[in-house]
Protein backbone atom coordinates (compact mmCIF):
# COMPACT_ATOMS: atom_id res chain seq x y z
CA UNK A 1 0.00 0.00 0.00
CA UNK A 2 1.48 3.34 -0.80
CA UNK A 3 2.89 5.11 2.64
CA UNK A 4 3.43 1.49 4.07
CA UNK A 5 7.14 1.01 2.61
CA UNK A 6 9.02 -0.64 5.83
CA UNK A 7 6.16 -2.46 7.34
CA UNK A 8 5.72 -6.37 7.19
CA UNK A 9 2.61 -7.89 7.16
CA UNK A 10 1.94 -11.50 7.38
CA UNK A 11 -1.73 -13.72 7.36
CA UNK A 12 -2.88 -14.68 10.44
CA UNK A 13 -5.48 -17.08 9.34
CA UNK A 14 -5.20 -20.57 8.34
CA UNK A 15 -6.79 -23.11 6.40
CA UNK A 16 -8.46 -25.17 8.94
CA UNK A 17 -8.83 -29.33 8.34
CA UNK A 18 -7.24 -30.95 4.97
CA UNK A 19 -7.91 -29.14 2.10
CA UNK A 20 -6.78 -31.95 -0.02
CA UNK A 21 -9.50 -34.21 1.34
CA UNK A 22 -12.09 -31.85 -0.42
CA UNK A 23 -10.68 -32.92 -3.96
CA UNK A 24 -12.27 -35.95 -3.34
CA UNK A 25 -15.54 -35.74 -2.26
CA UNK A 26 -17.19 -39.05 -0.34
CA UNK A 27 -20.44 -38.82 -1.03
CA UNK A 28 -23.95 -38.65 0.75
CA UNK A 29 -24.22 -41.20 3.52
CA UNK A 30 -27.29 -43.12 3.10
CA UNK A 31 -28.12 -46.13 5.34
CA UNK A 32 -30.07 -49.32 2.48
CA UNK A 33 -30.85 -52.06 4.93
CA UNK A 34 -28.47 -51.93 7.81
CA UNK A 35 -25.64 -50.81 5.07
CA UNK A 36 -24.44 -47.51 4.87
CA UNK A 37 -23.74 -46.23 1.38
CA UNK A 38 -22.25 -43.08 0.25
CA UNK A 39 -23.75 -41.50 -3.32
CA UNK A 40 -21.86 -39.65 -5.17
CA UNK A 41 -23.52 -37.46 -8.17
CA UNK A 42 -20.57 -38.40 -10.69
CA UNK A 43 -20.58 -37.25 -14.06
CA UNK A 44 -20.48 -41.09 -14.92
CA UNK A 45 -23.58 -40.91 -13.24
CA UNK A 46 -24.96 -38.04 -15.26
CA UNK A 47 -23.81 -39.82 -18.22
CA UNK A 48 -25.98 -43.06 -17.81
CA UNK A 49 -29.10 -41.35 -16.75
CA UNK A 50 -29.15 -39.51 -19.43
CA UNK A 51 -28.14 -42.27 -22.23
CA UNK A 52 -30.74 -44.29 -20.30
CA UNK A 53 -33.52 -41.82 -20.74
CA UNK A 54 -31.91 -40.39 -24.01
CA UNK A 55 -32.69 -36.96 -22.36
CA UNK A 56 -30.92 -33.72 -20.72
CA UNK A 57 -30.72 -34.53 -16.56
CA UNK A 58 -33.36 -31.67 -16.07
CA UNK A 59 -36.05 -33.73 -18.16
CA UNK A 60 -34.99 -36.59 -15.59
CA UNK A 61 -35.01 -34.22 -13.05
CA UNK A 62 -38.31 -33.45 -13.79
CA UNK A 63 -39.58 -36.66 -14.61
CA UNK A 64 -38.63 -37.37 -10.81
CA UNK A 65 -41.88 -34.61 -9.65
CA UNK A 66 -44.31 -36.08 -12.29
CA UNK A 67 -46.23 -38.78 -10.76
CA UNK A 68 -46.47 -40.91 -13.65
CA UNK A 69 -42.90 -41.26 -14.35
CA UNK A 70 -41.29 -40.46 -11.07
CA UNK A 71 -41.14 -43.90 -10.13
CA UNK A 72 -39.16 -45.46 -12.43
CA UNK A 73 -37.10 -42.67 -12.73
CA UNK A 74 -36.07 -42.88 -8.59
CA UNK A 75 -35.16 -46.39 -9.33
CA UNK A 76 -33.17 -46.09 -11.99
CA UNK A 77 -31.67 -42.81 -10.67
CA UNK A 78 -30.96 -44.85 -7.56
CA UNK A 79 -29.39 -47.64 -9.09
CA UNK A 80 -27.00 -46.20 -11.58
CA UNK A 81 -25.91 -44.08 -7.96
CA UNK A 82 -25.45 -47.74 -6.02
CA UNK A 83 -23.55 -49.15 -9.05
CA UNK A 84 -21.29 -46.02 -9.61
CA UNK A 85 -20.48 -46.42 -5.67
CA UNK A 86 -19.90 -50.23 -6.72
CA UNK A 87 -17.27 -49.03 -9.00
CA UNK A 88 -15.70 -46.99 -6.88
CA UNK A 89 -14.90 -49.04 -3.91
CA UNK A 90 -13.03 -51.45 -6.42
């Protein structure tokens, strides 16, 4: 800063916990029968709904609040989420 020629200055804060950690991310715990399973909203993920449905994620998304279709869409939404945590733990 001009007038502050002489004067040291240092940060006093820190980055708290690892930061590396949040690089990569562990998911959403969610407890299926006694198991606990963390889902993850990959891009793989985003890939494969959308091939499935052969439509944008926001048509699935909103196939999810239409009543007619929001069934199968959960289950297939939820499965391609258990089998991309599959892959992941290998």
């Amino acid at each position: 800063m001009a007038g502050d020629k002489g004067r040291n200055y240092r940060c006093t804060s820190r980055i708290r916990g690892n930061p590396m950690s949040d690089l990569k991310p562990t998911g959403e715990a969610l407890v299926i029968d006694g198991v606990e399973r963390h889902l993850l909203f990959t891009l793989n993920v985003d890939d494969d709904i959308q091939a499935h449905f052969d439509a944008p994620i926001e048509d699935v998304i909103n196939m999810l609040t239409d009543k007619k279709t929001s069934s199968s869409a959960l289950r297939y939404t939820l499965a391609a989420l258990l089998n991309d945590e599959a892959d992941r733990l290998d």
